[in-house]
C-alpha atoms as a PDB file:
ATOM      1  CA  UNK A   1     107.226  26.497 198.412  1.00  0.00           C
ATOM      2  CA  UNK A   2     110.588  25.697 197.528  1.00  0.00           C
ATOM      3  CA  UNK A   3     111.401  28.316 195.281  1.00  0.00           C
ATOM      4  CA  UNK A   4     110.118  31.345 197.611  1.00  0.00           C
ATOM      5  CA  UNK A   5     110.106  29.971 201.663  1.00  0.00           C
ATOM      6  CA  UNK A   6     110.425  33.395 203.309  1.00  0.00           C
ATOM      7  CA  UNK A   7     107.009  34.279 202.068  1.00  0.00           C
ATOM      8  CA  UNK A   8     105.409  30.858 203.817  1.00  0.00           C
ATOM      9  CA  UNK A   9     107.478  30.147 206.683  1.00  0.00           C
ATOM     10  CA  UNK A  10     105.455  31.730 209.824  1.00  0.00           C
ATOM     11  CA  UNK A  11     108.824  31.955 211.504  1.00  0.00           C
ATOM     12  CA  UNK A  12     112.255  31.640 211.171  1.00  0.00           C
ATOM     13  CA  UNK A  13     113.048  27.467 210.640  1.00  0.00           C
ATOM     14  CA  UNK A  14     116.549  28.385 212.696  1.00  0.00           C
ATOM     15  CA  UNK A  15     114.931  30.496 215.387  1.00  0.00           C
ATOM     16  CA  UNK A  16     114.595  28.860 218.506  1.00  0.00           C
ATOM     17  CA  UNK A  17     111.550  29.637 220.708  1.00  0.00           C
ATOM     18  CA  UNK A  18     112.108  29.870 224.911  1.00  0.00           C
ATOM     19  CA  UNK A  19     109.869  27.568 226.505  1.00  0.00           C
ATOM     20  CA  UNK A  20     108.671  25.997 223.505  1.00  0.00           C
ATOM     21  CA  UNK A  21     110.305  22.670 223.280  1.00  0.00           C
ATOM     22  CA  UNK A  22     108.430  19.678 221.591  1.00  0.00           C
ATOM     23  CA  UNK A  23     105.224  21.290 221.734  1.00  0.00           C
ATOM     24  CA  UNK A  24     102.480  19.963 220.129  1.00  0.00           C
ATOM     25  CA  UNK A  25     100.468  21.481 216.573  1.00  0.00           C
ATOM     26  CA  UNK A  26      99.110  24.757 217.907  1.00  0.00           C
ATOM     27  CA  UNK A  27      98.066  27.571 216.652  1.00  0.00           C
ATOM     28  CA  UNK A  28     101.010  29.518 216.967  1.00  0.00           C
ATOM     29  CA  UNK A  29     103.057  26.363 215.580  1.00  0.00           C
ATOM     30  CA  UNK A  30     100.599  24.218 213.140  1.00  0.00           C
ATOM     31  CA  UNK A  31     102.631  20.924 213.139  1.00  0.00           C
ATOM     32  CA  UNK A  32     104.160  21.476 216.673  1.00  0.00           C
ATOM     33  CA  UNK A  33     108.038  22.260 217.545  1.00  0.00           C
ATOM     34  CA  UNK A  34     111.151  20.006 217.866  1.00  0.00           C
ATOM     35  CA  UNK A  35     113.176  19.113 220.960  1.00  0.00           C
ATOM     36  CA  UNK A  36     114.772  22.930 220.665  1.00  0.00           C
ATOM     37  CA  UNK A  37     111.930  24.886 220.211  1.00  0.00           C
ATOM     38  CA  UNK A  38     112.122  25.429 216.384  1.00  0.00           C
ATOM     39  CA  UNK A  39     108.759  25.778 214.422  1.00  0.00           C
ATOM     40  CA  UNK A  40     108.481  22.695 212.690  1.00  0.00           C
ATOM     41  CA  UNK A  41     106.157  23.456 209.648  1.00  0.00           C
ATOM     42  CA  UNK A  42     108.895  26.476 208.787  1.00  0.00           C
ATOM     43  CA  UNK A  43     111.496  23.923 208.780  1.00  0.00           C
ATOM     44  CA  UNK A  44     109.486  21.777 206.945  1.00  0.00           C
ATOM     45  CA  UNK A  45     108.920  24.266 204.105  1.00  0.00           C
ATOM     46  CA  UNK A  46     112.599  25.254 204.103  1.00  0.00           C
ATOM     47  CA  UNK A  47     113.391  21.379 204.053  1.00  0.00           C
ATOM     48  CA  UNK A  48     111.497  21.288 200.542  1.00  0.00           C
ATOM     49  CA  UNK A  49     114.598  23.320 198.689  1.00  0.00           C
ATOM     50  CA  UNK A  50     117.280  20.780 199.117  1.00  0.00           C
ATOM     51  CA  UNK A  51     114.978  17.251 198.629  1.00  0.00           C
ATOM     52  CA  UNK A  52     114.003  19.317 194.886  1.00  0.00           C
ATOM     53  CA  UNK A  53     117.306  20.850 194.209  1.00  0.00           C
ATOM     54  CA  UNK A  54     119.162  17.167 194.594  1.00  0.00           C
ATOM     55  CA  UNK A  55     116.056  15.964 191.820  1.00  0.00           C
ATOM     56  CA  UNK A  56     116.596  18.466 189.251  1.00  0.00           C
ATOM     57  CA  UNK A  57     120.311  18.525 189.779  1.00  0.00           C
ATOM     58  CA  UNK A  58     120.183  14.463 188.862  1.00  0.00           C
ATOM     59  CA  UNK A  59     117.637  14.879 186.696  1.00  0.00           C
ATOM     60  CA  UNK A  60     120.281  17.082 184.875  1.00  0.00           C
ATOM     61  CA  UNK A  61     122.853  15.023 184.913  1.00  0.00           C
ATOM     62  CA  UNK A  62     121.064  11.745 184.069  1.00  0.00           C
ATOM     63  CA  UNK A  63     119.865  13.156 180.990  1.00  0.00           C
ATOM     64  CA  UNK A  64     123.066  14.882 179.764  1.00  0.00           C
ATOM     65  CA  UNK A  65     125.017  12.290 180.559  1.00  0.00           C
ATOM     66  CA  UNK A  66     123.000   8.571 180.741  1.00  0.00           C
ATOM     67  CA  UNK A  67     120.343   9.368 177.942  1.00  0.00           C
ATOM     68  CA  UNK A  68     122.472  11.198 175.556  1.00  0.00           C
ATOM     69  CA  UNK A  69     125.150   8.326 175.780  1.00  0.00           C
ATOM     70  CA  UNK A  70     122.274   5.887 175.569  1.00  0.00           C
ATOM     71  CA  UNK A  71     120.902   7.248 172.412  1.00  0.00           C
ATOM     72  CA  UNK A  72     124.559   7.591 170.936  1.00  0.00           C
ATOM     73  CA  UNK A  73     124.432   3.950 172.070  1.00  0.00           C
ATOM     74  CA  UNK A  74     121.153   2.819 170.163  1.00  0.00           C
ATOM     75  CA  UNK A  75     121.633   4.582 167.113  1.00  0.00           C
ATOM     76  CA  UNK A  76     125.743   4.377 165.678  1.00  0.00           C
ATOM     77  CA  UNK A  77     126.048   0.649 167.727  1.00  0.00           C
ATOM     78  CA  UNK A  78     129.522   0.797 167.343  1.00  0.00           C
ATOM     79  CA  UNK A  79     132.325  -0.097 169.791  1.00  0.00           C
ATOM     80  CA  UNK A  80     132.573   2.869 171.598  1.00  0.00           C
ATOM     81  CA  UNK A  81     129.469   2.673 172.560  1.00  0.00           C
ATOM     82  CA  UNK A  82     129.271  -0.789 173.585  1.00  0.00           C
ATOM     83  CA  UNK A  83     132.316   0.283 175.547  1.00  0.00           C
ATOM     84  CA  UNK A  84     130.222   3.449 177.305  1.00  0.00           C
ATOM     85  CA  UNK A  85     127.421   1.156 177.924  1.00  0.00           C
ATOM     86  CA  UNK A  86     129.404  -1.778 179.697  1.00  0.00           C
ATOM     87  CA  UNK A  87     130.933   1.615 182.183  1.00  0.00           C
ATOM     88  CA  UNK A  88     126.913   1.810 182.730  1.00  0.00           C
ATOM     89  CA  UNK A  89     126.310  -1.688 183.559  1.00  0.00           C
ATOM     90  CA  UNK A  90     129.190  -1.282 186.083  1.00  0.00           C
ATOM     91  CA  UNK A  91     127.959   1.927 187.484  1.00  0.00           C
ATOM     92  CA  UNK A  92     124.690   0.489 187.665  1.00  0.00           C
ATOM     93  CA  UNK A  93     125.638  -2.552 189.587  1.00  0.00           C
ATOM     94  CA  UNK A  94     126.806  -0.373 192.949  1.00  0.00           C
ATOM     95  CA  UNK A  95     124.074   0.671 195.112  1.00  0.00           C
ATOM     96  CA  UNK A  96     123.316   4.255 195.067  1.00  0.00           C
ATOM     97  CA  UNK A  97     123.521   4.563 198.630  1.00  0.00           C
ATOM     98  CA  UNK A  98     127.365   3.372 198.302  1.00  0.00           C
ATOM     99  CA  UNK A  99     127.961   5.991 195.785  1.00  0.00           C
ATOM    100  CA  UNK A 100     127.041   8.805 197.755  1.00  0.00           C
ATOM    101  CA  UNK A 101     128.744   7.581 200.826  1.00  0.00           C
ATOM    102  CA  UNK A 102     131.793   7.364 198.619  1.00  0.00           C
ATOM    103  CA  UNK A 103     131.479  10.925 197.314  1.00  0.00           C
ATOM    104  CA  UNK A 104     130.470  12.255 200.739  1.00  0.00           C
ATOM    105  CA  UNK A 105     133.803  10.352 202.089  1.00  0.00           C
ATOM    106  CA  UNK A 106     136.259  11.619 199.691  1.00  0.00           C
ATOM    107  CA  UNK A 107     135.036  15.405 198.698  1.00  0.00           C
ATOM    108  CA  UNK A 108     133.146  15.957 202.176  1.00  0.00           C
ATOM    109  CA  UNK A 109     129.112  15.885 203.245  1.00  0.00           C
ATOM    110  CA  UNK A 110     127.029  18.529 201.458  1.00  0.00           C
ATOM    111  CA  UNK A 111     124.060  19.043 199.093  1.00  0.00           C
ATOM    112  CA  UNK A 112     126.547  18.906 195.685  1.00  0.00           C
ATOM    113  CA  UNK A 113     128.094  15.972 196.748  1.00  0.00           C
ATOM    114  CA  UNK A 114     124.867  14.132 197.142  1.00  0.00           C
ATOM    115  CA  UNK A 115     123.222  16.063 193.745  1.00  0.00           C
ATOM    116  CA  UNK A 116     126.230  15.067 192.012  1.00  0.00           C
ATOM    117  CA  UNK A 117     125.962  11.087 193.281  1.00  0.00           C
ATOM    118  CA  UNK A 118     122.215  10.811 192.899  1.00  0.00           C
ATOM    119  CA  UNK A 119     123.046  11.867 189.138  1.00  0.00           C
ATOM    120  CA  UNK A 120     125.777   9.183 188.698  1.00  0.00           C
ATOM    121  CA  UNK A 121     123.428   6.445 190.044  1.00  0.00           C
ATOM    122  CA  UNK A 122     120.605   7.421 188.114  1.00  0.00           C
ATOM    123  CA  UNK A 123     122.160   7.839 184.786  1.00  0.00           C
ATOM    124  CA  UNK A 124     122.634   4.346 184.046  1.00  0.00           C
ATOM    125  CA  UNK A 125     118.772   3.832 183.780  1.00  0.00           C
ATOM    126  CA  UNK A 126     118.248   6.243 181.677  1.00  0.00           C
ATOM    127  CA  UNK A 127     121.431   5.361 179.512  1.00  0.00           C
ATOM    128  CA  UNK A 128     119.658   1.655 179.038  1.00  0.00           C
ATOM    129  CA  UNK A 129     115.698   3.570 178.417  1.00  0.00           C
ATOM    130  CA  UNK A 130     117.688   5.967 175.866  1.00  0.00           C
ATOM    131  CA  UNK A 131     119.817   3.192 174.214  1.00  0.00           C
ATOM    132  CA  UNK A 132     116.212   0.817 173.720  1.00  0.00           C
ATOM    133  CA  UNK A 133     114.454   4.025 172.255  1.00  0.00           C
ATOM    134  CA  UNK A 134     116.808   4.799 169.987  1.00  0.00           C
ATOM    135  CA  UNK A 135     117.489   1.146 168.633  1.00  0.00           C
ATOM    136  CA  UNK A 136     113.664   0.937 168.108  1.00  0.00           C
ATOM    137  CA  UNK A 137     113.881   4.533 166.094  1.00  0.00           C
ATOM    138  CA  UNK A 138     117.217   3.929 164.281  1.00  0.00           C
ATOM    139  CA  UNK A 139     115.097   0.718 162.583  1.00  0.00           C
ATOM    140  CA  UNK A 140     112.589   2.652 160.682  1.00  0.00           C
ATOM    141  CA  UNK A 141     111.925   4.045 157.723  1.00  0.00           C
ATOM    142  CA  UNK A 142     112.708   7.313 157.966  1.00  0.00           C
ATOM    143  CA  UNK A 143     115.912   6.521 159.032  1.00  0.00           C
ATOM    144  CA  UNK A 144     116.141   4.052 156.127  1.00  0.00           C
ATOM    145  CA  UNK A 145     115.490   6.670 153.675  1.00  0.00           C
ATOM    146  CA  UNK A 146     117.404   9.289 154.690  1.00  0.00           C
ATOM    147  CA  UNK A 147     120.549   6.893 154.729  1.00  0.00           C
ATOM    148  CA  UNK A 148     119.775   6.056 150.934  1.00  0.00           C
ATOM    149  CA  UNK A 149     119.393   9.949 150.545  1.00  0.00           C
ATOM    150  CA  UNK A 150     122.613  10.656 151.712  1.00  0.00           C
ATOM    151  CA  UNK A 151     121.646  12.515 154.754  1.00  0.00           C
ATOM    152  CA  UNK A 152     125.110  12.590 157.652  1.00  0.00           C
ATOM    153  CA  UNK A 153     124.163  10.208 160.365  1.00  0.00           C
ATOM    154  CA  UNK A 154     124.835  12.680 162.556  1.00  0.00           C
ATOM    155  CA  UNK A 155     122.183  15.104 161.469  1.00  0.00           C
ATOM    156  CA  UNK A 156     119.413  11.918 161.624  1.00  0.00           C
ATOM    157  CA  UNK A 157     120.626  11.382 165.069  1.00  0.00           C
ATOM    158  CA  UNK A 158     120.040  14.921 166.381  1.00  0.00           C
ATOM    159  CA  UNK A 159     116.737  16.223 164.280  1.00  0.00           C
ATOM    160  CA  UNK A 160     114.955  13.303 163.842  1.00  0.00           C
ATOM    161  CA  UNK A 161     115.989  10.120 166.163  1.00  0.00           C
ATOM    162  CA  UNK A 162     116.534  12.120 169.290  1.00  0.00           C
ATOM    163  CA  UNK A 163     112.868  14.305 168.935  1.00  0.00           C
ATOM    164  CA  UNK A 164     111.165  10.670 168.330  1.00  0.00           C
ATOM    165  CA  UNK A 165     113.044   8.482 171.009  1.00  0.00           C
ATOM    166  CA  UNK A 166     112.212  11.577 173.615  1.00  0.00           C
ATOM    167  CA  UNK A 167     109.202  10.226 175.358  1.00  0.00           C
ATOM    168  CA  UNK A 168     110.342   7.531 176.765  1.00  0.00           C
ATOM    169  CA  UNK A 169     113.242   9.243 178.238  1.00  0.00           C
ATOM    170  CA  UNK A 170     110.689  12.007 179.900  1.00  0.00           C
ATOM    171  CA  UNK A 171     108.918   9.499 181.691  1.00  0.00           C
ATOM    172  CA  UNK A 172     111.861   7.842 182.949  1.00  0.00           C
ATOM    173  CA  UNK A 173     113.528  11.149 183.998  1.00  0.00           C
ATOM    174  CA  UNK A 174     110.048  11.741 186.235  1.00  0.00           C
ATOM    175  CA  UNK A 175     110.596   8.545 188.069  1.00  0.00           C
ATOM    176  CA  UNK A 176     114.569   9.681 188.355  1.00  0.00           C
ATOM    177  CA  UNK A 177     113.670  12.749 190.316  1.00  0.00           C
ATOM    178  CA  UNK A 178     111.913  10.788 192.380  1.00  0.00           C
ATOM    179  CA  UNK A 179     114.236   8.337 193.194  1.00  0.00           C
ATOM    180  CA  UNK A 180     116.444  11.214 193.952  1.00  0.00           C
ATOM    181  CA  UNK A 181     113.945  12.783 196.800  1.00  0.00           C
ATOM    182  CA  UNK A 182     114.130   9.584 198.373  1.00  0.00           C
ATOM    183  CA  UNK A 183     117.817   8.676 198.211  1.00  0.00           C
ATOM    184  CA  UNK A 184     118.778  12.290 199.051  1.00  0.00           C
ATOM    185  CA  UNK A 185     116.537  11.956 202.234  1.00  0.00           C
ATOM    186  CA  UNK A 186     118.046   8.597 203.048  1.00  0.00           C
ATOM    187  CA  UNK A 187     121.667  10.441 202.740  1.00  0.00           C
ATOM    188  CA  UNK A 188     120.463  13.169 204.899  1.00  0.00           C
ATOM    189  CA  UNK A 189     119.071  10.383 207.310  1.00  0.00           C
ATOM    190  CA  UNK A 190     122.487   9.067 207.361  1.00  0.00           C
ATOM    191  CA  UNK A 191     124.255  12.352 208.468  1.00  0.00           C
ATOM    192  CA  UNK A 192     126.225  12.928 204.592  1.00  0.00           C
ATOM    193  CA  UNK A 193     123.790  15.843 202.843  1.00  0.00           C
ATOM    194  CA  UNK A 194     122.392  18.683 204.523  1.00  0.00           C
ATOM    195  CA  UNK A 195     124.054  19.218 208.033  1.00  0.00           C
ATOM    196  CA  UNK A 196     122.397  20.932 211.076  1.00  0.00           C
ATOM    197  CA  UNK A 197     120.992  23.597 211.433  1.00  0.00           C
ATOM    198  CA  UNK A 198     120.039  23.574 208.168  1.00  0.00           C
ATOM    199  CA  UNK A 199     116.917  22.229 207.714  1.00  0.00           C
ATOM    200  CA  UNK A 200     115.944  19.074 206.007  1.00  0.00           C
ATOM    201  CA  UNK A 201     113.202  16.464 205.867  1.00  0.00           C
ATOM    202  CA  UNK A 202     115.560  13.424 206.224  1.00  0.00           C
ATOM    203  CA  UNK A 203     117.783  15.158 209.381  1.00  0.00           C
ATOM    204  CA  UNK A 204     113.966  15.651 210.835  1.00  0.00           C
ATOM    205  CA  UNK A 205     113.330  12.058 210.412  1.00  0.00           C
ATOM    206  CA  UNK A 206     116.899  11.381 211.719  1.00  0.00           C
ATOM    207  CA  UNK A 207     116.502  13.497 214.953  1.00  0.00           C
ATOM    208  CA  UNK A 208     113.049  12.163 215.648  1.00  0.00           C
ATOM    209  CA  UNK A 209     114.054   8.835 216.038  1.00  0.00           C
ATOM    210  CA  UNK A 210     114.478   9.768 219.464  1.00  0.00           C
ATOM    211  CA  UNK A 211     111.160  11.644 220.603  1.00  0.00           C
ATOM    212  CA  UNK A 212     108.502   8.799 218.849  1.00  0.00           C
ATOM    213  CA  UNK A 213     106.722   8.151 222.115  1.00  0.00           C
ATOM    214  CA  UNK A 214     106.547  11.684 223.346  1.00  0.00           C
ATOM    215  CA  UNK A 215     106.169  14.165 220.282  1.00  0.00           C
ATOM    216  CA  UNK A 216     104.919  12.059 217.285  1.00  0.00           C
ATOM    217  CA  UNK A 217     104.509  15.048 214.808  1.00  0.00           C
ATOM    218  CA  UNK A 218     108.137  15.862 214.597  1.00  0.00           C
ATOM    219  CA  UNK A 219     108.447  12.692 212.625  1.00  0.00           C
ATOM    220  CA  UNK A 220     104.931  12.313 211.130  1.00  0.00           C
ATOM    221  CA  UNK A 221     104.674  15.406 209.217  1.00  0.00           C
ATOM    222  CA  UNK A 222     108.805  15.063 207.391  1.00  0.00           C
ATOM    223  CA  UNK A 223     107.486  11.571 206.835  1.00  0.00           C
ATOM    224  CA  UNK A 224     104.309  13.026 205.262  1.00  0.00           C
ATOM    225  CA  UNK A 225     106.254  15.692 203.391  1.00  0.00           C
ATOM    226  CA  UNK A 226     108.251  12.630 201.324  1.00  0.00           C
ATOM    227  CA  UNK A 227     105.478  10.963 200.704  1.00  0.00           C
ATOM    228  CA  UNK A 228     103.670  13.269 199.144  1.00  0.00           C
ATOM    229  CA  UNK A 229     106.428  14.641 197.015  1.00  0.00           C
ATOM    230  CA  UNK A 230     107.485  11.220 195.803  1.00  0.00           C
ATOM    231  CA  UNK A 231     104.016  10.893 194.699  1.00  0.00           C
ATOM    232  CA  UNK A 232     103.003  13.676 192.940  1.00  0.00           C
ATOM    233  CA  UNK A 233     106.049  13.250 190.818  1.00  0.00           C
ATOM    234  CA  UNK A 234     105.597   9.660 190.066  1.00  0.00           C
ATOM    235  CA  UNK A 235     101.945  10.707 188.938  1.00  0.00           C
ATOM    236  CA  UNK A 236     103.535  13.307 187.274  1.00  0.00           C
ATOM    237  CA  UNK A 237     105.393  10.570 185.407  1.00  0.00           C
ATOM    238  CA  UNK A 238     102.004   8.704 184.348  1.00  0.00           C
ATOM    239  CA  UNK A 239     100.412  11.538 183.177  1.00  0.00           C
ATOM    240  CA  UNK A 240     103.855  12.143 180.955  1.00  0.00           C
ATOM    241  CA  UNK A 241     103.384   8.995 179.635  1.00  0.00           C
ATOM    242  CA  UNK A 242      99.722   8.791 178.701  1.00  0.00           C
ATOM    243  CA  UNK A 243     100.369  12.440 177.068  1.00  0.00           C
ATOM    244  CA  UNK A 244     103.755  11.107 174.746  1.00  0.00           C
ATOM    245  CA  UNK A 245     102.116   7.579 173.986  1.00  0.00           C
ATOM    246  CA  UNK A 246     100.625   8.065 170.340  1.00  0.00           C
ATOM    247  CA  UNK A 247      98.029   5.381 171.296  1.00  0.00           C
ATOM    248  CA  UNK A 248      96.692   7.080 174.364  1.00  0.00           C
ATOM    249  CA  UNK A 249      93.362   9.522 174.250  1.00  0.00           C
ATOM    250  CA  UNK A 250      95.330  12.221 176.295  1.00  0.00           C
ATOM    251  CA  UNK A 251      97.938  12.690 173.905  1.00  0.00           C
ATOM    252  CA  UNK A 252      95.075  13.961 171.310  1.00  0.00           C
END
């Protein structure tokens, strides 16, 4: 839905319809309009590109960035990394919310800004998962052996501690994209990511603060739309897990 729009959207999600305002599911417009006549399931399937965009972008960036320092973390335990991982703790310890408003304030409101911020926040999460995974890893006997073989550390860390100390960072990278639905539609909410026209779930929420009593589906169905995203990908998540944990029957 998000990838391809034009070829789901009945109508145009910027096209506003005469006579149309705030009218309620029909059959020319399934979940109703908003208070300026625009079709709101069109909107609501155009709203889907920037709510996924902002979780893949993070996703991104929390694995090139948190996990990757994490595992450098876990496995060589030297100062550096303690150093990197003490920057995470700090990072960590500002509300995600507060980092995006920062970015938004001091590079301007838009969808990078807010990709770019959802990354930051989530990295230090997966910096700690990575950092655990590969301190378990780095303590077996593989690792063992192929330091008394004379293997470089560096080629453990990449073909054999970073493959094995993986599935715990997939998991946790589900759960990251969907923290990042939510906080991007909380941003949006708050007037700092997507900006009207453009469509977005959290701007519908925003605007339909204002029309609760008299058009209820111009908040239900946004409302719906985050839900159900959030959950498929934390589901997503458990079946990740059950498929990476040695110990589960999926994973044979």
């Amino acid at each position: 839905m998000a990838a391809v729009p034009s070829l789901i959207a009945p109508h145009n999600p910027l096209h506003s319809f005469a006579g149309a305002i705030l009218q309620p599911p029909s059959a020319r417009f399934p979940l109703g309009t908003d208070p300026i006549g625009r079709d709101v399931l069109s909107r609501l399937i155009y709203g889907a590109r920037p709510a996924l965009t902002v979780g893949l972008v993070a996703v991104a960036i929390g694995a090139s960035v948190g996990a990757l320092s994490g595992f450098a973390a876990g496995f060589f335990d030297n100062r550096l990394s303690n150093i990197v991982m003490r920057l995470w703790d700090g990072v960590f310890a500002v509300p995600a919310v507060l980092i995006g408003l920062i970015l938004a304030a001091t590079f301007g409101s838009g969808i990078t800004v807010v990709a770019v911020a959802v990354g930051i926040a989530a990295a230090p999460s997966l910096a700690r998962v990575a950092r655990v995974a590969a301190l378990a890893e780095s303590q077996r006997g593989y690792v063992e052996a192929a330091d008394a073989l004379g293997f470089r550390r560096r080629r453990v860390f990449w073909r054999h501690v970073v493959p094995n100390a993986l599935g715990s960072v997939v998991v946790q990278l589900a759960l990251t994209m969907a923290f990042a639905i939510l906080l991007e539609s909380a941003l949006a909410f708050l007037g700092v990511s997507t900006q009207p026209p453009a469509p977005s779930w959290g701007v519908m929420l925003s605007d339909s603060r204002n029309y609760l009593s008299q058009a209820w589906w111009y908040g239900l169905f946004p409302g719906l739309a985050i839900t159900l995203l959030v959950l498929a990908v934390n589901l997503l998540a458990d079946a990740a897990r059950d498929a990476l944990d040695p110990r589960s029957d999926r994973s044979r």
